[in-house]
Protein backbone atom coordinates (compact mmCIF):
# COMPACT_ATOMS: atom_id res chain seq x y z
CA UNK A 1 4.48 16.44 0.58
CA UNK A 2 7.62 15.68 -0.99
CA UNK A 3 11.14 14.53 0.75
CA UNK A 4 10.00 15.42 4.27
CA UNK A 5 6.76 12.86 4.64
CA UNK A 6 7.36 11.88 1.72
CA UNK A 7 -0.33 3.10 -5.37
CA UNK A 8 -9.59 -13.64 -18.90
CA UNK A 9 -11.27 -16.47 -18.39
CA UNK A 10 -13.85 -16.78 -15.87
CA UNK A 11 -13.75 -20.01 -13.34
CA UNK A 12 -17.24 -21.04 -13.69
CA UNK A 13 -17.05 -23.92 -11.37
CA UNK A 14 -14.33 -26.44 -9.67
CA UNK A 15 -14.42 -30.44 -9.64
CA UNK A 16 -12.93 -30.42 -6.27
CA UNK A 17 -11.88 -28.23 -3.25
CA UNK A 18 -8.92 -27.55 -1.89
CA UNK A 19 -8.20 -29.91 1.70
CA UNK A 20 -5.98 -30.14 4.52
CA UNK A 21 -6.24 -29.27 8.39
CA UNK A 22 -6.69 -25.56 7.91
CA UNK A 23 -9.43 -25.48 4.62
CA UNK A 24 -11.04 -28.15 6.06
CA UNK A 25 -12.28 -26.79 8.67
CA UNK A 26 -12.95 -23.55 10.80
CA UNK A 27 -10.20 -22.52 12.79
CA UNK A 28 -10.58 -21.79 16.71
CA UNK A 29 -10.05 -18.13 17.26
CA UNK A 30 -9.46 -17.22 21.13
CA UNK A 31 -11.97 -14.33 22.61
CA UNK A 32 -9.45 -11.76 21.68
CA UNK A 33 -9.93 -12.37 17.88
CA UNK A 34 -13.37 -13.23 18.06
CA UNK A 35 -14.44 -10.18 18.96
CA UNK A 36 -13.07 -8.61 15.35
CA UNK A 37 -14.56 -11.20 13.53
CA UNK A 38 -18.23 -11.84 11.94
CA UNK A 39 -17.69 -14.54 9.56
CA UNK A 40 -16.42 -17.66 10.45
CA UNK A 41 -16.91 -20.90 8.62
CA UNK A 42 -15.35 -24.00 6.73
CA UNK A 43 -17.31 -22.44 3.71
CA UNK A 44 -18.72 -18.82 2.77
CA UNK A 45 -20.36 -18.07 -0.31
CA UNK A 46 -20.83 -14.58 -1.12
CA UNK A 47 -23.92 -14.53 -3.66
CA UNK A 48 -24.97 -11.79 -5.84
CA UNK A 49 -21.82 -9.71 -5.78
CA UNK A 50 -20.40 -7.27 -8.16
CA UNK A 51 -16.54 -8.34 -8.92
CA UNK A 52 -13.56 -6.40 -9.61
CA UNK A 53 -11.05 -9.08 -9.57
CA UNK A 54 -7.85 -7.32 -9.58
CA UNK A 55 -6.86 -8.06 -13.18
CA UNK A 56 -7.85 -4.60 -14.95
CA UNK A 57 -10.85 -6.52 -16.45
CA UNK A 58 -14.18 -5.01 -16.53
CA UNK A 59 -16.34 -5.22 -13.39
CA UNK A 60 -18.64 -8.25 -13.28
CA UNK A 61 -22.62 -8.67 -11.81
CA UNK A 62 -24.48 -11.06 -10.19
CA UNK A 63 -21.10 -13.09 -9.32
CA UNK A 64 -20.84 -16.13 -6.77
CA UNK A 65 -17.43 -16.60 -4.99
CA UNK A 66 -17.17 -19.74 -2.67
CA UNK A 67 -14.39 -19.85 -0.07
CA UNK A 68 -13.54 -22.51 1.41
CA UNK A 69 -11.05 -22.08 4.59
CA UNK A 70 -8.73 -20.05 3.15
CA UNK A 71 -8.64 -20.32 -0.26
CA UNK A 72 -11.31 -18.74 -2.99
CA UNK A 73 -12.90 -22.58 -4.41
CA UNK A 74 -14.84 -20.79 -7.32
CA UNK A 75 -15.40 -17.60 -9.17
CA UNK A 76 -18.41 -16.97 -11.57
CA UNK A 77 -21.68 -16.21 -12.60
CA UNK A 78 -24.48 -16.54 -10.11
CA UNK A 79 -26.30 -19.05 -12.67
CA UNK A 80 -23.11 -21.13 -12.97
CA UNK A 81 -21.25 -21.86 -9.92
CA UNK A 82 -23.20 -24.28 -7.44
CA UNK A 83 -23.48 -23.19 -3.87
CA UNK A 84 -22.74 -25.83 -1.57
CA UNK A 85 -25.40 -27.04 0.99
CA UNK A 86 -23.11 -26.45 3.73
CA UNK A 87 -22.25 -23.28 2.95
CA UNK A 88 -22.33 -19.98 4.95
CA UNK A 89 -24.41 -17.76 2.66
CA UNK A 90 -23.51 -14.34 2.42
CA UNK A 91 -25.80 -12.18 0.21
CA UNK A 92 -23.42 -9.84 -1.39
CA UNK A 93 -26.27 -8.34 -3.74
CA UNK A 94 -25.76 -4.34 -3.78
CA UNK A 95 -22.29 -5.15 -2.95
CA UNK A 96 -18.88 -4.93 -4.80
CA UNK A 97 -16.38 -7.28 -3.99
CA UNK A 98 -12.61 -6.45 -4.57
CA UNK A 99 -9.04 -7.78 -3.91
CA UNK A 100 -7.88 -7.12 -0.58
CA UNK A 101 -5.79 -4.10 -0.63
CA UNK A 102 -1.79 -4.80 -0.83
CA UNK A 103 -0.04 -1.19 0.80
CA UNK A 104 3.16 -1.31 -0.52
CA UNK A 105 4.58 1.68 1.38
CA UNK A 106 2.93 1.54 4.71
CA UNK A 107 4.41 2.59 8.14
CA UNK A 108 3.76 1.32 11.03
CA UNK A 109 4.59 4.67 12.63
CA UNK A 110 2.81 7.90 12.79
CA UNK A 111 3.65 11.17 13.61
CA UNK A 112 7.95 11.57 15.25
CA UNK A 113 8.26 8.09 13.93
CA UNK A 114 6.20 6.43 17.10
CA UNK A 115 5.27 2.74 16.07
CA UNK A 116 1.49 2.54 16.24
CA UNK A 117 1.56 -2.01 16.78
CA UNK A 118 -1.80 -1.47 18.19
CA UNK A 119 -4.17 0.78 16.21
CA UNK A 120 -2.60 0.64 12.83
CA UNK A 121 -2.61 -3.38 12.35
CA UNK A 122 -6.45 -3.19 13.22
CA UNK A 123 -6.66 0.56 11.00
CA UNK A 124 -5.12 -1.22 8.27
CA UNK A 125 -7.83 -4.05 8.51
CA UNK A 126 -10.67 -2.42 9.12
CA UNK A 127 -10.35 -0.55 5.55
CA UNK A 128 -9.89 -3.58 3.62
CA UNK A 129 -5.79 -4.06 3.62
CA UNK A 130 -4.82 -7.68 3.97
CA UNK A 131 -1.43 -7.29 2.76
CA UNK A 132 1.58 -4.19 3.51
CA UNK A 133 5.05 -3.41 2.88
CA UNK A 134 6.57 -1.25 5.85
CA UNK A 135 9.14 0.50 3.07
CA UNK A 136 10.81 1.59 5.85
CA UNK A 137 11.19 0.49 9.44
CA UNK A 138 12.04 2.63 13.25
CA UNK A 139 11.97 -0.72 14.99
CA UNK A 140 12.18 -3.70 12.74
CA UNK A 141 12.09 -6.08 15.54
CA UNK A 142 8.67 -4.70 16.76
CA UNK A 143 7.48 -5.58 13.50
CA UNK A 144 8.90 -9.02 13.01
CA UNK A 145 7.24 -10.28 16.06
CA UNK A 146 4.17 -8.36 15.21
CA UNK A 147 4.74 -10.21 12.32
CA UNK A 148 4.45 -13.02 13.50
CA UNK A 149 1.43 -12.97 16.25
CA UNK A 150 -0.43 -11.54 13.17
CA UNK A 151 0.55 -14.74 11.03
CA UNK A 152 -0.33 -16.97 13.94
CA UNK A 153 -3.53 -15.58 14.40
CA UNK A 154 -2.94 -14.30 17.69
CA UNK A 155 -4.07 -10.94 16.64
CA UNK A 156 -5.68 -9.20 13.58
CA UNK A 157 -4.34 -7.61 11.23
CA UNK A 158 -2.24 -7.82 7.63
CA UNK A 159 -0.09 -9.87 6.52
CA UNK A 160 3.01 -7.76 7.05
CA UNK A 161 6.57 -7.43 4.58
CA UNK A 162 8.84 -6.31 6.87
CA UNK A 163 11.48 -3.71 5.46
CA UNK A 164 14.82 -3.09 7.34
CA UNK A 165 15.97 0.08 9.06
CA UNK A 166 16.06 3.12 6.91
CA UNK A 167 19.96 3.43 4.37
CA UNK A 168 20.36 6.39 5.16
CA UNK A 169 23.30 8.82 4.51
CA UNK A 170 24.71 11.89 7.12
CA UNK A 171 23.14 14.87 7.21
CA UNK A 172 19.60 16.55 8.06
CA UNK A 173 16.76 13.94 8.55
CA UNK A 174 14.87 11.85 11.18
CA UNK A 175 17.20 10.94 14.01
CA UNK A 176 15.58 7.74 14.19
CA UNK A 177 17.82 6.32 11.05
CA UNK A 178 21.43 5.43 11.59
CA UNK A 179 23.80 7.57 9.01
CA UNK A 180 25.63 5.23 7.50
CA UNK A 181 29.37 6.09 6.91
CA UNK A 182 30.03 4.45 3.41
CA UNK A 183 29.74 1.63 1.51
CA UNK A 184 31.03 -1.35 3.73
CA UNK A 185 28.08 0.47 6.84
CA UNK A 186 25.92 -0.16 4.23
CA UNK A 187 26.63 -3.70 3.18
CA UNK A 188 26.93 -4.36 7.23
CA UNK A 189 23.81 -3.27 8.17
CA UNK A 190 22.28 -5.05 4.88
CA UNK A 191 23.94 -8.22 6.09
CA UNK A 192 22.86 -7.81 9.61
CA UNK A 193 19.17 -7.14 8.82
CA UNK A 194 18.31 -9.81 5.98
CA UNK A 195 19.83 -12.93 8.55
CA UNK A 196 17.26 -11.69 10.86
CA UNK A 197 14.49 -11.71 8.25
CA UNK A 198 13.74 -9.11 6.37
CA UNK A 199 12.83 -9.25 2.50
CA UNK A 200 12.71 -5.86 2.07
CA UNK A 201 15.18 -2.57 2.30
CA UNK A 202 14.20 1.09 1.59
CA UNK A 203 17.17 3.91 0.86
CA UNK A 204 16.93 7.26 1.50
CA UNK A 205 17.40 10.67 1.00
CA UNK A 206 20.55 11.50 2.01
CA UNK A 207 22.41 8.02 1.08
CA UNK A 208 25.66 8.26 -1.64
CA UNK A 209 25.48 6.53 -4.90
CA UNK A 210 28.89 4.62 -3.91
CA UNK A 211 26.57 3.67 -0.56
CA UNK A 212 23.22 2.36 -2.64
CA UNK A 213 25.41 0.41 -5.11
CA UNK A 214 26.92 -1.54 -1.97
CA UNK A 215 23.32 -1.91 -0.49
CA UNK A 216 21.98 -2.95 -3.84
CA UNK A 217 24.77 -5.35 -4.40
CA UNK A 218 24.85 -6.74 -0.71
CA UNK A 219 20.70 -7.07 -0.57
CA UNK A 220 21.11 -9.40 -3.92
CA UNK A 221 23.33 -11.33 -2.47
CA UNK A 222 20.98 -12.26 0.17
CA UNK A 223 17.81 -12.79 -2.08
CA UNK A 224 16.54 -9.53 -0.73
CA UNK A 225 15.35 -6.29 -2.72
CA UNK A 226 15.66 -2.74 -2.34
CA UNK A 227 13.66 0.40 -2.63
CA UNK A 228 14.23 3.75 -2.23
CA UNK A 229 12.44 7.27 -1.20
CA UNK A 230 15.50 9.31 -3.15
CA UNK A 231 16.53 12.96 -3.04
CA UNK A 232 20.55 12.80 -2.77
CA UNK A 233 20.49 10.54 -5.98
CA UNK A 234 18.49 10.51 -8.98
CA UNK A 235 16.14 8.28 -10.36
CA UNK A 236 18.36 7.03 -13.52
CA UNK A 237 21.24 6.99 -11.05
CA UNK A 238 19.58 4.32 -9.02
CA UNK A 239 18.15 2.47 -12.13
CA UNK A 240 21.60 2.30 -13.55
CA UNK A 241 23.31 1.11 -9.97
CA UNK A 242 20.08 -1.71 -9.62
CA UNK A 243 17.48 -0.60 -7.51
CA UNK A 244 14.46 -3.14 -7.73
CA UNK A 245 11.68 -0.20 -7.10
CA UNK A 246 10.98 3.41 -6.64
CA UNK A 247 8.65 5.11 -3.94
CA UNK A 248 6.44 8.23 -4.27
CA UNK A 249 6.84 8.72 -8.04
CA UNK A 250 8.13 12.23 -9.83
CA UNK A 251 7.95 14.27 -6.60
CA UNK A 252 11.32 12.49 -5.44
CA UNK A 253 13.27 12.34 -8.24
CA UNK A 254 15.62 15.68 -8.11
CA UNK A 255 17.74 14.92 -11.12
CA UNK A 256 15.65 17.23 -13.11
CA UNK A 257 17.11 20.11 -10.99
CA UNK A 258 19.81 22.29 -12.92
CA UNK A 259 21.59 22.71 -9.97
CA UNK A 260 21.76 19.33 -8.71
CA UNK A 261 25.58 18.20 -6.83
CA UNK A 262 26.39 14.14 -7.20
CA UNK A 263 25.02 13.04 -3.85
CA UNK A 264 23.78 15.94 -2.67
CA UNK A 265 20.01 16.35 -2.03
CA UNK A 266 19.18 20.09 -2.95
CA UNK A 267 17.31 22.31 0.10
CA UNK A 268 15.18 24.10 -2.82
CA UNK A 269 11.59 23.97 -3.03
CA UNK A 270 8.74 21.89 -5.37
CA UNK A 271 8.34 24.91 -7.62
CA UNK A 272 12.52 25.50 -8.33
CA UNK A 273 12.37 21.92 -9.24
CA UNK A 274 8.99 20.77 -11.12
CA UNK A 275 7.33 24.17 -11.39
CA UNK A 276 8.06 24.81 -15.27
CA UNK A 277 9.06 20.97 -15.42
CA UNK A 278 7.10 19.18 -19.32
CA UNK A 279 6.28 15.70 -18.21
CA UNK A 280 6.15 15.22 -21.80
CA UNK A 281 9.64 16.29 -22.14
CA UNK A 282 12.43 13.72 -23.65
CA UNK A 283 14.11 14.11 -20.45
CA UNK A 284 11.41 13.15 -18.39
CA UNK A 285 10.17 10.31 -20.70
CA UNK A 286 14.00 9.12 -20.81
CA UNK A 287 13.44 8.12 -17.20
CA UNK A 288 10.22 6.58 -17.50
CA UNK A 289 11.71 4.43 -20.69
CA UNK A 290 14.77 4.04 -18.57
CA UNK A 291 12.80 2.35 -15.53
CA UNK A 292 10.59 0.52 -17.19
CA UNK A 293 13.49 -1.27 -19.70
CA UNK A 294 14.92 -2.22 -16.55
CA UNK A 295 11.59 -3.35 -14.61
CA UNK A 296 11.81 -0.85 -11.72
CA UNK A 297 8.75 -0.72 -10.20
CA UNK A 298 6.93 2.11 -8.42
CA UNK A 299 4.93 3.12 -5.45
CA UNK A 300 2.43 5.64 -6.07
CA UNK A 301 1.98 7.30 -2.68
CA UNK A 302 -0.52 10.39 -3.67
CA UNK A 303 -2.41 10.90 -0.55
CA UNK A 304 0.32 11.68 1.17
CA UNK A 305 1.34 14.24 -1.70
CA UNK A 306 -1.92 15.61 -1.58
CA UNK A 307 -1.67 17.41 1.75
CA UNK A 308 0.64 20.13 -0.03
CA UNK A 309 -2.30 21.15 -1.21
CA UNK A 310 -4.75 21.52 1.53
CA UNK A 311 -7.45 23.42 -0.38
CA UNK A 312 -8.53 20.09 -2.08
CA UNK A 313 -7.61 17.52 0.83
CA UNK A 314 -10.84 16.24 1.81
CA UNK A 315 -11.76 16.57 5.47
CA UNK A 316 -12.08 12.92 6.68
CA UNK A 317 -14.07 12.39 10.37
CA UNK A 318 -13.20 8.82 10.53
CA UNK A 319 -9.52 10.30 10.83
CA UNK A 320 -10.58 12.70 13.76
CA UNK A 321 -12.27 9.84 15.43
CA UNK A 322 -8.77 7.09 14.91
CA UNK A 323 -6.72 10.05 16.04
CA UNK A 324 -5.83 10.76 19.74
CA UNK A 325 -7.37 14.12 21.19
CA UNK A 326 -3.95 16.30 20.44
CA UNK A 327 -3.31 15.07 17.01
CA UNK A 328 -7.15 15.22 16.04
CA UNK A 329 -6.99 19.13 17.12
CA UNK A 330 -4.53 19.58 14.78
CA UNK A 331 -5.34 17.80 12.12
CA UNK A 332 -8.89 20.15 12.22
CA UNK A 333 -6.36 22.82 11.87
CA UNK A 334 -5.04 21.42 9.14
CA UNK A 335 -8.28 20.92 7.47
CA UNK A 336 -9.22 24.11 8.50
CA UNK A 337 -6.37 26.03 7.01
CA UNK A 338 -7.39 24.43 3.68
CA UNK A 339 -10.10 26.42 3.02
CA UNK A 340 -8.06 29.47 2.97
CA UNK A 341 -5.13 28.18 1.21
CA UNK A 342 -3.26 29.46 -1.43
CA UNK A 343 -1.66 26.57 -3.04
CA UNK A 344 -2.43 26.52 -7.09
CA UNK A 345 1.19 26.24 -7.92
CA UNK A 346 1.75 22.86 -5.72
CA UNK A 347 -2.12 21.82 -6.63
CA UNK A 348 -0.34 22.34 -10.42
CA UNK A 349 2.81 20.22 -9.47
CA UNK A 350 0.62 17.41 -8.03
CA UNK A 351 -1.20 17.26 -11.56
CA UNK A 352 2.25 16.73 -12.91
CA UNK A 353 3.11 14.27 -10.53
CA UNK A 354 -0.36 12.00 -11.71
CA UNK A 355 0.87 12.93 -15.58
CA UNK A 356 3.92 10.88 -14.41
CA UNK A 357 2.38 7.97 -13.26
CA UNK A 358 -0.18 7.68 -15.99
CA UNK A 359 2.60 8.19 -18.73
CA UNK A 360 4.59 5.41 -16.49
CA UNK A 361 2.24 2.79 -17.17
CA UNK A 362 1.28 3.48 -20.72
CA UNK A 363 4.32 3.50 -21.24
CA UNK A 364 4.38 -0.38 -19.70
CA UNK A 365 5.78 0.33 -15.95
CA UNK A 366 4.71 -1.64 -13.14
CA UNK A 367 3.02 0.56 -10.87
CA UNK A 368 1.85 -0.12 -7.32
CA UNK A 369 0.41 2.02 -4.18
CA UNK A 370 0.70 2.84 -0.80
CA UNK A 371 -0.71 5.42 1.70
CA UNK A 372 2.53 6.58 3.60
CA UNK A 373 0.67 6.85 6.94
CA UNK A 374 2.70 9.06 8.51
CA UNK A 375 1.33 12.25 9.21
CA UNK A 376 -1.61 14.95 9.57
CA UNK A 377 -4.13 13.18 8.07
CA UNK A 378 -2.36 10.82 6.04
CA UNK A 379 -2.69 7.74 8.62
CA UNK A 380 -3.00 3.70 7.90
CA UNK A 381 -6.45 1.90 6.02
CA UNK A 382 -7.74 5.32 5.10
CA UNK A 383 -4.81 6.98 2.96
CA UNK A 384 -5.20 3.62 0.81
CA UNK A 385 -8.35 4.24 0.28
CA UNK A 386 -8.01 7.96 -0.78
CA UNK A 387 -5.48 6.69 -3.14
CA UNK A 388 -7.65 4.70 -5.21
CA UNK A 389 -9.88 7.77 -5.20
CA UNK A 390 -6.70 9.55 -6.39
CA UNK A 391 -5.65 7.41 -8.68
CA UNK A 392 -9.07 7.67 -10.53
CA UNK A 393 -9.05 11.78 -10.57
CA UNK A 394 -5.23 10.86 -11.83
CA UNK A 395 -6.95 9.34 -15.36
CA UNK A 396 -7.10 5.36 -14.58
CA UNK A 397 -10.01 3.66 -14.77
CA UNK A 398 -11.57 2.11 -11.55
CA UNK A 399 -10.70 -1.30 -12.83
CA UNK A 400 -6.91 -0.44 -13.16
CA UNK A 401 -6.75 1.85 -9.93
CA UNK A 402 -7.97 -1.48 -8.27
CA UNK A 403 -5.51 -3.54 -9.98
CA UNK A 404 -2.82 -1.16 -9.57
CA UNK A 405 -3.52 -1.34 -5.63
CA UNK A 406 -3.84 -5.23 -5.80
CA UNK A 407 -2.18 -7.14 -8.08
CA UNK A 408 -0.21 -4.80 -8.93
CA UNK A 409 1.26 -4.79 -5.23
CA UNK A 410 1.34 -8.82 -5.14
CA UNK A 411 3.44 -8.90 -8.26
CA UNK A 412 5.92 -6.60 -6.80
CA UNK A 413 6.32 -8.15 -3.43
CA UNK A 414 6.91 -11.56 -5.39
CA UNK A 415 3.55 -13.11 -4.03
CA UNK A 416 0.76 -12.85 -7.50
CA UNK A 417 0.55 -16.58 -7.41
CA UNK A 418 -1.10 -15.87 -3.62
CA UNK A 419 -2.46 -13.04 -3.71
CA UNK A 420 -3.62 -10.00 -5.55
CA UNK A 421 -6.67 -10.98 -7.53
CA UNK A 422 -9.81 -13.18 -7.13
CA UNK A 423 -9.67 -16.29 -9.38
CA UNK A 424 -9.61 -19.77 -7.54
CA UNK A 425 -7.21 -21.39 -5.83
CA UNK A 426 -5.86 -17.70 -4.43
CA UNK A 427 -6.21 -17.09 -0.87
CA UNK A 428 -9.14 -15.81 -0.07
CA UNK A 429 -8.19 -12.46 1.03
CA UNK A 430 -11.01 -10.05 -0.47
CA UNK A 431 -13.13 -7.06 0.67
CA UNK A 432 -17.00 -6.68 0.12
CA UNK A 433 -18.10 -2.87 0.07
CA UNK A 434 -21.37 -1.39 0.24
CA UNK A 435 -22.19 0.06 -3.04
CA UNK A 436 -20.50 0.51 -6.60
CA UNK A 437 -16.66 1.99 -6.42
CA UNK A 438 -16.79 2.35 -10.09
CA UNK A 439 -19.69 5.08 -10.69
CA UNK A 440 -18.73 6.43 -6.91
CA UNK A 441 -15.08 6.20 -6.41
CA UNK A 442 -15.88 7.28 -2.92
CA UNK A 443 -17.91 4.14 -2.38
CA UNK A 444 -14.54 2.85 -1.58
CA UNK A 445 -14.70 3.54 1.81
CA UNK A 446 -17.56 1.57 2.51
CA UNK A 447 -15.93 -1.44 3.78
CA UNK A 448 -18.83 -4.13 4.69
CA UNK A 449 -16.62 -6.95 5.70
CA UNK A 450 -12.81 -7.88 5.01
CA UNK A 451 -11.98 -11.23 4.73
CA UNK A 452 -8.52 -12.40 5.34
CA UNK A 453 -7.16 -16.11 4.93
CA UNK A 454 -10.86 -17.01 4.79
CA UNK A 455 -11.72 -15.21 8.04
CA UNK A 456 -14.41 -12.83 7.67
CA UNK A 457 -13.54 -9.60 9.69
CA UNK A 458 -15.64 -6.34 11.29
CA UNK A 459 -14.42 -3.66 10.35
CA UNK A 460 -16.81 -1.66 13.15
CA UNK A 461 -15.56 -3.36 15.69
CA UNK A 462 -11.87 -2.65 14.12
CA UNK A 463 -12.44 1.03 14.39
CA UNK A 464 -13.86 1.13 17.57
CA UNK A 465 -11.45 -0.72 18.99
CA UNK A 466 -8.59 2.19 18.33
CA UNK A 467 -10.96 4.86 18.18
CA UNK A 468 -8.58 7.89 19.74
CA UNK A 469 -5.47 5.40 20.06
CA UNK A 470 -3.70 7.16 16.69
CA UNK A 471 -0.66 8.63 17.37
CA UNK A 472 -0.25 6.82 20.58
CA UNK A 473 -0.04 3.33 20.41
């Protein structure tokens, strides 16, 4: 749904393994973790795996990946890459192993903007994402010190980017975001939020051009970055004042709109704006030359687009089962109402909005993903995964939805020489699923084990552990 709630050479061996206090040896989780955790050990090898690295390269068999603490030791074939004697020997054979899954626009909040710190860190987890950006924060304290218990390993979940409160202008909109009232608000709050730690700022629909060019400016100054969710300004507009990334794709970008006012985010519906709206257009392809000449980035968000078209949402019972009572009842409404639905004309905009992002990236744009957990049945771990199903319907091959939703994500947030693909000396943050996400996309659900910094996680135990807890804590 748009504005309202709203993606080689082979290491066949190493001489020697990485050391130090925490590769060396396991690390001593307290009861609390231990319980979320079925893998534990100075060295794992997963045998017999089928590898989709991250890099867009064509899925691999019979692969051997040794970990050891928390960094991947060696990548490569089965035949090739010793397994050491002291290894813990997981046999990965029937098995696809993948990057874990970098969100790069996911909440911690769900439904009226109520942080979830409990169920969505261990949601998140559970369906194989190690890494997330919050693109846009109710309480950015509660997820700095989230932050850093997670980082500590005093509780699981991912690693977390933590964005700052919401740049927002006056006007209509959640009244959890403070309306800034011009340029120097915006540079102050900027200021404010980056000394206590954030990396990350998101703009949105209501702000001023004059206000984004002063929270551009100010967030540069401070070796910080900004993104936006736009409306009020237009895509080119922000590219021009220096916006380092763009989230949700075509469905936010209103400069296509004849009657568009500087600064002023128009009321009018999807179908006013993109209805008769050529993605093959010049004017449409201007902005996708525009971004990409300047390196603007993107977030592909299309789950959460997807539920303006109910008819083809998928009903999801792992969502009824996260979700508490009240919120399950209505999201089996929601499913419900899908089956009657007459939504062709927004099911036709969608297709325009995938058209976007596939001509964005052949056309050489950096494109990442995120779920946008915020709503009916949109919510954290398993809108990520329905993207990469998305992304596939959208015309990308598995290999690239992957590595959109991996590296793709790592090279955005700044961190590809960490994270993001499989390839030694990375840390070992990867996911083993049951069965083959390339024939069946929907395999991708079928999380067998994530491992994060080394440590190889449940996600059953994840899920039960905030089974009903969605949408209240």
């Amino acid at each position: 749904m748009r504005r309202a709630i709203v993606t080689a050479a082979v290491a066949l061996a190493v001489a020697a393994y990485p050391s130090g206090p925490l590769l060396a040896q396991a690390r001593h989780l307290d009861s609390a973790m231990q319980q979320y955790v079925r893998v534990d050990a100075p060295v794992v090898a997963l045998t017999h795996a089928r590898l989709i690295d991250g890099t867009g390269g064509p899925a691999r068999d019979d692969q051997t990946i040794i970990l050891r603490g928390e960094t991947i030791a060696a990548v490569g074939p089965a035949v090739s890459v010793t397994v050491p004697a002291d290894a813990r020997v997981v046999d990965a054979a029937g098995k696809t192993v993948i990057p874990g899954i970098i969100g790069l626009h996911d909440h911690m909040y769900y439904g009226g903007m109520k942080f979830m710190g409990v169920s969505y860190p261990r949601l998140f987890l559970s369906a194989g994402v190690t890494t997330i950006r919050t693109t846009g924060s109710v309480d950015a304290y509660q997820e700095l010190n989230l932050k850093r218990r997670i980082d500590s390993l005093e509780l699981p979940g991912p690693e977390i980017v933590v964005t700052g409160p919401y740049l927002q202008g006056p006007g209509p909109g959640p009244g959890a975001m403070h309306p800034l009232s011009g340029p120097d608000d915006a540079r102050r709050m900027v200021r404010y939020w980056a000394e206590e730690g954030v990396t990350w700022f998101k703009a949105y629909t209501q702000i001023s051009r004059a206000e984004l060019a002063a929270a551009i400016d100010e967030a540069h100054r401070h070796g910080v970055k900004v993104t936006a969710h736009l409306c009020s300004v237009g895509f080119r507009e922000a590219v021009d004042l220096g916006i380092d990334q763009l989230e949700h794709g075509l469905l936010t970008n209103t400069e296509y709109y004849s009657g568009k006012q500087p600064d002023v985010c128009p009321t009018v519906g999807d179908s006013a704006i993109y209805g008769a709206l050529d993605i093959e257009s010049p004017e449409v392809q201007r902005t996708i030359h525009e971004m990409v000449k300047h390196h603007v980035g993107m977030t592909s968000t299309l789950d959460v687009f997807e539920l303006s078209t109910p008819s083809r949402v998928p009903e999801d019972q792992r969502v009824l089962d996260a979700l508490y009572p009240a919120a399950a009842t209505q999201v089996a409404k929601y499913y419900e109402s899908g089956k009657t639905a007459h939504d062709s004309l927004h099911i036709a905009v969608f297709r325009k909005a995938m058209q976007f992002e596939r001509d964005f990236v052949n056309a050489g744009g950096l494109l990442g993903a995120g779920a946008d957990p915020c709503c009916l049945s949109a919510i954290a771990g398993y809108g990520d995964q329905r993207n990469y199903e998305l992304l596939v319907e959208a015309g990308f091959t598995p290999e690239q939805a992957i590595q959109i939703m991996t590296a793709n994500g790592a090279k955005i947030l700044g961190f590809d020489k960490r994270v993001g693909t499989i390839k030694p000396g990375m840390q070992a943050d990867l996911v083993v699923l049951d069965g083959d996400p390339v024939r069946t996309p929907r395999d991708i659900r079928n999380v067998d084990i994530v491992f994060r910094r080394g440590i190889g996680f449940d996600p059953t135990a994840l899920r039960e552990s905030i089974r009903g807890l969605v949408g209240l804590r």
